[in-house]
N, C-alpha and C. Protein backbone atom coordinates (compact mmCIF):
# COMPACT_ATOMS: atom_id res chain seq x y z
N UNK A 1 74.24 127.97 110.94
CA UNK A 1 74.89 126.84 110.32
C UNK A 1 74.01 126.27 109.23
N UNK A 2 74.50 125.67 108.34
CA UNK A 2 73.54 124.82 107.13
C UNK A 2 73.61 123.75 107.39
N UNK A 3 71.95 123.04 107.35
CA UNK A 3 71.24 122.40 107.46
C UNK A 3 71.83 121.21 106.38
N UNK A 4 72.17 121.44 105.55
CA UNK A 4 72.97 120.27 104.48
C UNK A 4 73.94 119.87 105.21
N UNK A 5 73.87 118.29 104.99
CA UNK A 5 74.84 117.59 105.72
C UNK A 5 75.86 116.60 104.82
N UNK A 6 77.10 116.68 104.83
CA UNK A 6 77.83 116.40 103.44
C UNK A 6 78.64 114.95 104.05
N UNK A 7 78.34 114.46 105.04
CA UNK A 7 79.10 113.33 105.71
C UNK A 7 78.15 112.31 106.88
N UNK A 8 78.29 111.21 106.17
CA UNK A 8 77.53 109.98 106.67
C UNK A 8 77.43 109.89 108.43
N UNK A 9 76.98 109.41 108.93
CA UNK A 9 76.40 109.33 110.22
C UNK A 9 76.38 107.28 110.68
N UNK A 10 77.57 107.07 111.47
CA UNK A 10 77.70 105.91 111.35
C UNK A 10 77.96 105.21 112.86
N UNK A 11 76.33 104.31 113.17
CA UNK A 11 76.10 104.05 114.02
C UNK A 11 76.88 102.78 114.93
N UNK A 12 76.99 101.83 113.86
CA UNK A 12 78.17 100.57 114.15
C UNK A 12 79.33 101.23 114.71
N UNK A 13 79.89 100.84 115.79
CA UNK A 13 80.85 101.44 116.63
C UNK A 13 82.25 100.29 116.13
N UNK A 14 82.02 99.45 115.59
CA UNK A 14 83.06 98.74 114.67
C UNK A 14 83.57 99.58 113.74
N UNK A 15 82.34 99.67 112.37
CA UNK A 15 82.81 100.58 111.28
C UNK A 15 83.15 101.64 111.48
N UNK A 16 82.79 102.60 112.44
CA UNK A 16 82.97 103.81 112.88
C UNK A 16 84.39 104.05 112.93
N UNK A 17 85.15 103.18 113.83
CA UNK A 17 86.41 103.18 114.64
C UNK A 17 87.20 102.24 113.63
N UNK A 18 87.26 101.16 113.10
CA UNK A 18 87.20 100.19 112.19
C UNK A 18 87.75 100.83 110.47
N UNK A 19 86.64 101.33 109.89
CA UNK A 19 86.05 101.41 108.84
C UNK A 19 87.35 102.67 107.74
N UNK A 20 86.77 103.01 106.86
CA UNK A 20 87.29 103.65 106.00
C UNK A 20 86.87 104.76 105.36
N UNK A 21 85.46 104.70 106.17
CA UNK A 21 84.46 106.23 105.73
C UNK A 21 84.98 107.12 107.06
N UNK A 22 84.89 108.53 106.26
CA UNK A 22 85.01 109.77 107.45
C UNK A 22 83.18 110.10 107.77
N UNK A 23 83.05 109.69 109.23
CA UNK A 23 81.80 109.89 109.23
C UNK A 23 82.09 111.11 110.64
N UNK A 24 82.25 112.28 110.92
CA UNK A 24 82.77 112.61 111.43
C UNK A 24 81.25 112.67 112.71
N UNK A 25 81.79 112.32 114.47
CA UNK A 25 80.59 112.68 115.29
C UNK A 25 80.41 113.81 115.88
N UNK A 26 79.58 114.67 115.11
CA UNK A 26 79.62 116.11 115.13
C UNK A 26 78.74 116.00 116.59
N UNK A 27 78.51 117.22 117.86
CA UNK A 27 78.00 117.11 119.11
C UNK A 27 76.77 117.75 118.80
N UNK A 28 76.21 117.98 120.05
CA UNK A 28 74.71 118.12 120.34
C UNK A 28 74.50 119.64 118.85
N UNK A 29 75.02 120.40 119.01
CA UNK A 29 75.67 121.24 118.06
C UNK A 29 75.87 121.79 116.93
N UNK A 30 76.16 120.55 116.26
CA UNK A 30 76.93 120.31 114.79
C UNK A 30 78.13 120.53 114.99
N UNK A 31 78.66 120.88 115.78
CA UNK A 31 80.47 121.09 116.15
C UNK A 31 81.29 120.17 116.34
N UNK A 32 82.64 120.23 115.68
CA UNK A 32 83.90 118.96 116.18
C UNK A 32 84.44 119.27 115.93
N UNK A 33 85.47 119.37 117.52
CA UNK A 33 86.57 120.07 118.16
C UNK A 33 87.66 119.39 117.38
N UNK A 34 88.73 120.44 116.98
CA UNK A 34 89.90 120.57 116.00
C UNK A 34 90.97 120.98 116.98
N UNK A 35 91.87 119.93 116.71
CA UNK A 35 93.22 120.76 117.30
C UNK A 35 94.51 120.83 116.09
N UNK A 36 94.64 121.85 115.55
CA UNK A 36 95.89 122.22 114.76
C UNK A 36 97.19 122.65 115.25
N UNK A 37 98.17 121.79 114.56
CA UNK A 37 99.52 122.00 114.58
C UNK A 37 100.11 122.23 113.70
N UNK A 38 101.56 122.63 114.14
CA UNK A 38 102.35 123.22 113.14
C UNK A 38 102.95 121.67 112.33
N UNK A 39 102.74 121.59 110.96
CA UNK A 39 103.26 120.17 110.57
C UNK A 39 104.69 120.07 110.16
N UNK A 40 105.39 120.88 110.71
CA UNK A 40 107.48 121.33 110.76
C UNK A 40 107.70 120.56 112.35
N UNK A 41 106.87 121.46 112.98
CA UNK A 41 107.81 121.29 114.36
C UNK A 41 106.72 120.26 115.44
N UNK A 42 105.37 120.00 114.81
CA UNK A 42 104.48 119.55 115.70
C UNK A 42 104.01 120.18 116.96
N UNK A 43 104.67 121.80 116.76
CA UNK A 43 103.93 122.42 118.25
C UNK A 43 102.26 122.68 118.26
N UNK A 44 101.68 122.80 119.16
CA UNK A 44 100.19 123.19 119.00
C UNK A 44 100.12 124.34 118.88
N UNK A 45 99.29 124.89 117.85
CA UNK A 45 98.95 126.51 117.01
C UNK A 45 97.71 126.57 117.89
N UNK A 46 96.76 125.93 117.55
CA UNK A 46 95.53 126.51 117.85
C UNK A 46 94.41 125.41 118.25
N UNK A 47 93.13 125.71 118.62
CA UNK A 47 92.17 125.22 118.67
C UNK A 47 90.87 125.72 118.68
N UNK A 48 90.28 124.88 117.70
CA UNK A 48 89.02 125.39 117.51
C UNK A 48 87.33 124.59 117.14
N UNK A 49 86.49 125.06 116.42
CA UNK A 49 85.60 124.04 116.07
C UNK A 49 85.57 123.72 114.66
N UNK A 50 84.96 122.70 113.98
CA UNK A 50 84.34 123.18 112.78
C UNK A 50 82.79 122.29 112.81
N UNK A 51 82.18 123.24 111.63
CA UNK A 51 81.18 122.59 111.62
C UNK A 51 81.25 121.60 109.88
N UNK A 52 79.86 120.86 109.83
CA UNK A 52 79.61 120.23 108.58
C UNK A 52 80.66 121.00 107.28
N UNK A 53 80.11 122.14 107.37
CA UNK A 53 80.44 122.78 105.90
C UNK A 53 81.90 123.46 106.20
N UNK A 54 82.52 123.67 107.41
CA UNK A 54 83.59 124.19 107.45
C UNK A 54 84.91 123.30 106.93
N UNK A 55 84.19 121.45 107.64
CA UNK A 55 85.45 120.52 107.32
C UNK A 55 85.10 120.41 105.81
N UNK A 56 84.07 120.26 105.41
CA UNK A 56 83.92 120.11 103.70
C UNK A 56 84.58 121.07 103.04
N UNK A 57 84.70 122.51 103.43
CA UNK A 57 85.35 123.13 102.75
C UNK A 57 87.05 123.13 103.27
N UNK A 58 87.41 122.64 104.29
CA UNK A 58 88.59 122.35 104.34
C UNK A 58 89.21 121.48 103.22
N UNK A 59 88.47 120.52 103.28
CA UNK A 59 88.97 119.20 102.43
C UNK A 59 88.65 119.37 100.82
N UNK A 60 88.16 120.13 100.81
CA UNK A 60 88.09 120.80 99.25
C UNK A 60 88.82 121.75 99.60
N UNK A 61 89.30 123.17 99.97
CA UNK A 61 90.55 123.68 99.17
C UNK A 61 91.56 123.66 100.08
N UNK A 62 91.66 123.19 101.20
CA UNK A 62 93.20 122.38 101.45
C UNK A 62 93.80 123.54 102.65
N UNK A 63 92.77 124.84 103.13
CA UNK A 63 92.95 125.60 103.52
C UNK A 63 91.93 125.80 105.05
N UNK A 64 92.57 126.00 105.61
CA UNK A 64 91.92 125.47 107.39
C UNK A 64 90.46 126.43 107.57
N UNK A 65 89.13 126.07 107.45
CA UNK A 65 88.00 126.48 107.92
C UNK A 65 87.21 126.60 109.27
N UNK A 66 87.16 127.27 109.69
CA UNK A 66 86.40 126.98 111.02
C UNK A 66 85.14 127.15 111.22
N UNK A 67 84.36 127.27 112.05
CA UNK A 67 82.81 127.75 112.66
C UNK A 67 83.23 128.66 114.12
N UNK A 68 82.98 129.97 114.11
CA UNK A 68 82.86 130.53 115.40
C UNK A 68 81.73 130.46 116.11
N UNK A 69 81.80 129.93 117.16
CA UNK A 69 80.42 130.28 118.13
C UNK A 69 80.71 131.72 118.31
N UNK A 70 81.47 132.26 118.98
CA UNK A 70 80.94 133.76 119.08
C UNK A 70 80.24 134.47 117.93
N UNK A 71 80.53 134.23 117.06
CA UNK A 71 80.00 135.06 115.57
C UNK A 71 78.97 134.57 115.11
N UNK A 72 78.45 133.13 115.16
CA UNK A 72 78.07 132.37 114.90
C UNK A 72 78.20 132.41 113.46
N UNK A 73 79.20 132.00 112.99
CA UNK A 73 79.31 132.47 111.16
C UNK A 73 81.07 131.21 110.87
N UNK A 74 80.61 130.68 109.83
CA UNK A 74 81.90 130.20 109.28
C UNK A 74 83.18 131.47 108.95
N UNK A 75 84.65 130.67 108.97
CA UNK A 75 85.50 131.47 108.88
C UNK A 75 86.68 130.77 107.75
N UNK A 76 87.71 131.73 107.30
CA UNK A 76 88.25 131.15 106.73
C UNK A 76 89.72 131.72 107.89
N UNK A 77 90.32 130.54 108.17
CA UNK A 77 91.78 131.36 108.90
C UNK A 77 92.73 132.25 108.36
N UNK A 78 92.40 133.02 108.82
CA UNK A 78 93.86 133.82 108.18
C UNK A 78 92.61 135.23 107.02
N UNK A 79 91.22 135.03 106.97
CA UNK A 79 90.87 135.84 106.09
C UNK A 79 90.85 137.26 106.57
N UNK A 80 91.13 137.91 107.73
CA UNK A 80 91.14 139.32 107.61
C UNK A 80 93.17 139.35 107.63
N UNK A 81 93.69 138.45 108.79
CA UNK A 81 95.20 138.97 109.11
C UNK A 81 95.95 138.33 107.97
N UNK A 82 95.43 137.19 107.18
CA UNK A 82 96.79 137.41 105.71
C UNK A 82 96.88 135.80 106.56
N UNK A 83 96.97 135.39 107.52
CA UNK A 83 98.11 134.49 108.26
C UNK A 83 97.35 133.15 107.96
N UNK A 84 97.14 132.67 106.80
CA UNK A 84 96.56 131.41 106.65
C UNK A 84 97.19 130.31 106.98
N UNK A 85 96.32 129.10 106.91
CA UNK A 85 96.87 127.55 107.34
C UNK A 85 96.53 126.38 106.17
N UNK A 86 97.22 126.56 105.72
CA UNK A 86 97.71 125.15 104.96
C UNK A 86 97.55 123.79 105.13
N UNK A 87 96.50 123.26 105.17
CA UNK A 87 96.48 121.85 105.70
C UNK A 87 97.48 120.96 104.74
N UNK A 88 98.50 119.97 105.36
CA UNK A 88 99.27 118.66 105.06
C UNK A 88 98.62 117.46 105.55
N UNK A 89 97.88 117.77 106.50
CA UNK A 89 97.22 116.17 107.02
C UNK A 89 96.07 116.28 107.90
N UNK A 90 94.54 116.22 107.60
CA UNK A 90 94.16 115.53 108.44
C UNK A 90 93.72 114.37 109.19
N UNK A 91 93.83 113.89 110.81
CA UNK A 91 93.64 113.15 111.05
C UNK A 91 92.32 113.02 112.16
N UNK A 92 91.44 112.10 112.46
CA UNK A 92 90.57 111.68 112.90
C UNK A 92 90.60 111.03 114.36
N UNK A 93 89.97 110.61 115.21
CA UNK A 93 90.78 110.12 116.27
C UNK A 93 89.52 108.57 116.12
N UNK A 94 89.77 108.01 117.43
CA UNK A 94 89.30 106.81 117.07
C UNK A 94 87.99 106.88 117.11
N UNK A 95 87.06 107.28 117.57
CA UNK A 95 85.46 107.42 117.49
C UNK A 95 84.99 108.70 116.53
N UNK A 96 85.89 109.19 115.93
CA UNK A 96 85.46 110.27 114.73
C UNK A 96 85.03 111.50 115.36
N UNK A 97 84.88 111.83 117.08
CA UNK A 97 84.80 113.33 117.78
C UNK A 97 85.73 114.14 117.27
N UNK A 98 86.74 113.84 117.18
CA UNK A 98 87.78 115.48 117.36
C UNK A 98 88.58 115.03 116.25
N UNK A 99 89.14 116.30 115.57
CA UNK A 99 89.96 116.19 113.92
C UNK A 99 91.35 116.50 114.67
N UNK A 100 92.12 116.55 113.88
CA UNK A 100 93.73 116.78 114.10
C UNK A 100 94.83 116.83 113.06
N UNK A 101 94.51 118.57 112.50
CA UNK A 101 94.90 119.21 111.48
C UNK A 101 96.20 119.34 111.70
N UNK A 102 97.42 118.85 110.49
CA UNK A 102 98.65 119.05 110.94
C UNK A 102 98.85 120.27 109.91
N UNK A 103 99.40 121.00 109.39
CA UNK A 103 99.26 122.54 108.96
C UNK A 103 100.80 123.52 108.92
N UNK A 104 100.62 124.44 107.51
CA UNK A 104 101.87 125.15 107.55
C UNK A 104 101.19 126.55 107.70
N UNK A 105 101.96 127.51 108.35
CA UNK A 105 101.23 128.60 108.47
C UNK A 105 101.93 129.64 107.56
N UNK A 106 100.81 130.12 106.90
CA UNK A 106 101.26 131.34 105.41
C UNK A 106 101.05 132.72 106.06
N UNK A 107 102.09 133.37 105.65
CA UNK A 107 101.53 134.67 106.31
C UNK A 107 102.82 135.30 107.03
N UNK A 108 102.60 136.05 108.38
CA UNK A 108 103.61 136.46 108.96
C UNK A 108 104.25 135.66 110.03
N UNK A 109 104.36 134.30 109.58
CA UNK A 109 104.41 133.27 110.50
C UNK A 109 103.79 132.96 112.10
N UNK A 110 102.20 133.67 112.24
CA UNK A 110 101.37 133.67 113.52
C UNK A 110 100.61 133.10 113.00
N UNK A 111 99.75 132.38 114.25
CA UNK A 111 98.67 131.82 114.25
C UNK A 111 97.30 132.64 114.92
N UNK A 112 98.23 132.63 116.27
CA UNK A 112 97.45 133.72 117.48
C UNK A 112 96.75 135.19 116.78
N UNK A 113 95.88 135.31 117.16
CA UNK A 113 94.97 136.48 116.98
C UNK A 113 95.95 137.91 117.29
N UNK A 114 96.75 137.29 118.58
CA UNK A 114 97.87 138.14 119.83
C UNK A 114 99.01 138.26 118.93
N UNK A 115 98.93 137.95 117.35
CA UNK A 115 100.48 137.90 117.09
C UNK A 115 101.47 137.28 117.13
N UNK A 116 100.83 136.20 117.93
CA UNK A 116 102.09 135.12 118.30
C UNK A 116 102.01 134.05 117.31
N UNK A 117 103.25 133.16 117.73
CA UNK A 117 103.42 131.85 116.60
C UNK A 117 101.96 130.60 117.02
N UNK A 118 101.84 130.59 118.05
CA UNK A 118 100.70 129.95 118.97
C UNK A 118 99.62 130.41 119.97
N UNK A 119 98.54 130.04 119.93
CA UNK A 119 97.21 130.12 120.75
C UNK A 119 97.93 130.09 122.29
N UNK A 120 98.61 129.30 122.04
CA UNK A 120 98.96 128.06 123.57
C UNK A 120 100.26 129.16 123.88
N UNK A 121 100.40 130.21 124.42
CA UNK A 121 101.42 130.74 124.46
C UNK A 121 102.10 131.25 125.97
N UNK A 122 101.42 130.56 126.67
CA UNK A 122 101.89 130.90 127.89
C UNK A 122 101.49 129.22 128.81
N UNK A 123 102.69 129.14 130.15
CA UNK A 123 102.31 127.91 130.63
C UNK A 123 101.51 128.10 132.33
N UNK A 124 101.38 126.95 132.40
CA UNK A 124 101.09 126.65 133.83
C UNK A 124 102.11 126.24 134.99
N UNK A 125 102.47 126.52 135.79
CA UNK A 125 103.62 126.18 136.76
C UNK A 125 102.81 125.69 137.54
N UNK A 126 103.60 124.29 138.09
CA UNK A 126 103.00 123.53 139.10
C UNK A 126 104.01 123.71 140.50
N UNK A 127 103.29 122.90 141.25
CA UNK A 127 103.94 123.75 142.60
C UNK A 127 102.67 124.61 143.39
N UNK A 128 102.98 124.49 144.67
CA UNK A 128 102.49 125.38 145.50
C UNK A 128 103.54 127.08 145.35
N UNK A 129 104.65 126.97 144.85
CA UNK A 129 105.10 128.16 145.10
C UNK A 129 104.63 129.02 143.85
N UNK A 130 104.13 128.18 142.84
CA UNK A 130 103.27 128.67 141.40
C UNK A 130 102.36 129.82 141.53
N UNK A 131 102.01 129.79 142.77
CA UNK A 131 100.84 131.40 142.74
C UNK A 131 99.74 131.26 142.13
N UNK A 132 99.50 130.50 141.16
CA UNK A 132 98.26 130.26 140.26
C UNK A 132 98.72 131.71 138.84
N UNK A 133 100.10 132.30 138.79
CA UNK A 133 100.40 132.92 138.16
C UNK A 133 101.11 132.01 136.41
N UNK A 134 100.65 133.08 135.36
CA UNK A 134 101.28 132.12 133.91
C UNK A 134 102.71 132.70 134.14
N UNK A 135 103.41 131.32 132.62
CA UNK A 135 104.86 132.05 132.66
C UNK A 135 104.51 131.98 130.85
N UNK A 136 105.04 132.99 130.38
CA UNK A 136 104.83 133.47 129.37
C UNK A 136 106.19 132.13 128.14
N UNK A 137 105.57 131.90 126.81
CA UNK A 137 106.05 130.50 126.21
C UNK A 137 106.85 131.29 125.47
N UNK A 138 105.81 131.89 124.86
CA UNK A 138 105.89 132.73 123.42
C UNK A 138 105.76 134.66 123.61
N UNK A 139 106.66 135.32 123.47
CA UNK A 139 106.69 136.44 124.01
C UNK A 139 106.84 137.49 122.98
N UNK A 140 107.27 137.10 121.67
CA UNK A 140 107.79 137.36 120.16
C UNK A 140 106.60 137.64 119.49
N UNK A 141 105.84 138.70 119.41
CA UNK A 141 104.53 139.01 118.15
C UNK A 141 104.86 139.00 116.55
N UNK A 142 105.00 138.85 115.94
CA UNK A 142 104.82 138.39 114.54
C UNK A 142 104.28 139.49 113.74
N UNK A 143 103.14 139.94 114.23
CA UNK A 143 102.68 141.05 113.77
C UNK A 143 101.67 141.76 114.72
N UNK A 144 101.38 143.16 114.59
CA UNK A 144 100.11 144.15 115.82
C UNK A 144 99.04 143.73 115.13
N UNK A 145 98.35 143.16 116.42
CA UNK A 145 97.17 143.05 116.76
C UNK A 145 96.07 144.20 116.57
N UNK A 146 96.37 144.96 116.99
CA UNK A 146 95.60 146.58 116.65
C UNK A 146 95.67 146.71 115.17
N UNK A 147 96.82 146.71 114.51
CA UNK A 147 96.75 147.49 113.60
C UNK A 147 96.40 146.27 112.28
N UNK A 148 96.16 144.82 112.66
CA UNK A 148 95.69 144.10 111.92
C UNK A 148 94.11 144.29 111.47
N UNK A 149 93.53 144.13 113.31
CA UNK A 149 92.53 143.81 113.55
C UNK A 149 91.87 145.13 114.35
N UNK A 150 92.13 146.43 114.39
CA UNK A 150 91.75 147.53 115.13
C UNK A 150 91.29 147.12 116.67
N UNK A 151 90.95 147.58 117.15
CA UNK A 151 90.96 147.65 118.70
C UNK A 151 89.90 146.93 119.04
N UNK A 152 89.33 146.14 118.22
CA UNK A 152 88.38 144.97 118.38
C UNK A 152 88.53 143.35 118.12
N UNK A 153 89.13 143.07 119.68
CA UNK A 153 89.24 141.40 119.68
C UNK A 153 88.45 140.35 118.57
N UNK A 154 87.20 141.06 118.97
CA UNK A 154 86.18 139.69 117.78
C UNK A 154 85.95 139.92 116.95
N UNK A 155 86.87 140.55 115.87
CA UNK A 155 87.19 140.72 114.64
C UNK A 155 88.54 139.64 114.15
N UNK A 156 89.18 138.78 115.45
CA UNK A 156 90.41 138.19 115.13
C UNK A 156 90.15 136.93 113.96
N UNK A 157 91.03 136.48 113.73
CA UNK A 157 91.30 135.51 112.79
C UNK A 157 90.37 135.82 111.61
């Protein structure tokens, strides 16, 4: 990650929450957790991190950046599968931890690495008769996974 830091650090828990500066509270890390949606339908696409330079470069070209911990390397969404994200809005929450990218998705209309329209693509059933088994949300691929991304998962997005 780079050591340049492009956003203020703001200790007053008034101005912080209050105020009118994006001082975003990046964790032990440099990381702050992003949750993106689709800005049509408001479903949840994805989630992820960014770091310092990922939200700076969000907010300069308008196009969704991340930080992978697995890779440890900035990303641009959508730069190997085509399937980019469009930021329309971001928003902040009240202590400046977590962002909340509202977003159009360019591409073959997926978000998911899996092809799908969403990350979030399968649910949880409650109940004891639930099994601890998923029920599948999103079942529709968009586009192959293999033949985007060859037979290697951590090559996705």
């Amino acid at each position: 990650m780079t050591e340049a830091k492009r956003f203020p650090k703001i200790d007053d828990n008034t101005a912080l929450e209050e105020g009118d500066i994006l001082a975003p509270a990046f964790d032990a890390h440099g990381l702050l957790p992003v949750i993106v949606t689709a800005a049509e339908t408001g479903e949840v696409l994805m989630f992820a991190y960014m770091n310092d330079e990922a939200l700076a470069r969000s907010i300069d070209t308008g196009e969704a950046h991340f930080w992978s911990r697995s890779r440890k390397a900035l990303w641009r969404k959508g730069e190997t599968s085509g399937n980019t994200l469009r930021i329309v809005e971001i928003r902040t929450d009240c202590d400046q931890d977590v962002l909340w990218l509202k977003a159009e998705m360019k591409g073959a209309g997926a978000c998911c690495h899996t092809g799908r329209v969403s990350c979030f693509y399968r649910s949880v059933p409650f109940g004891a008769e639930a099994g601890g088994k998923l029920v599948a949300v999103h079942t529709e691929r968009h586009f192959d996974p293999d033949a985007v991304y060859g037979n290697s998962s951590k090559t996705k997005l």
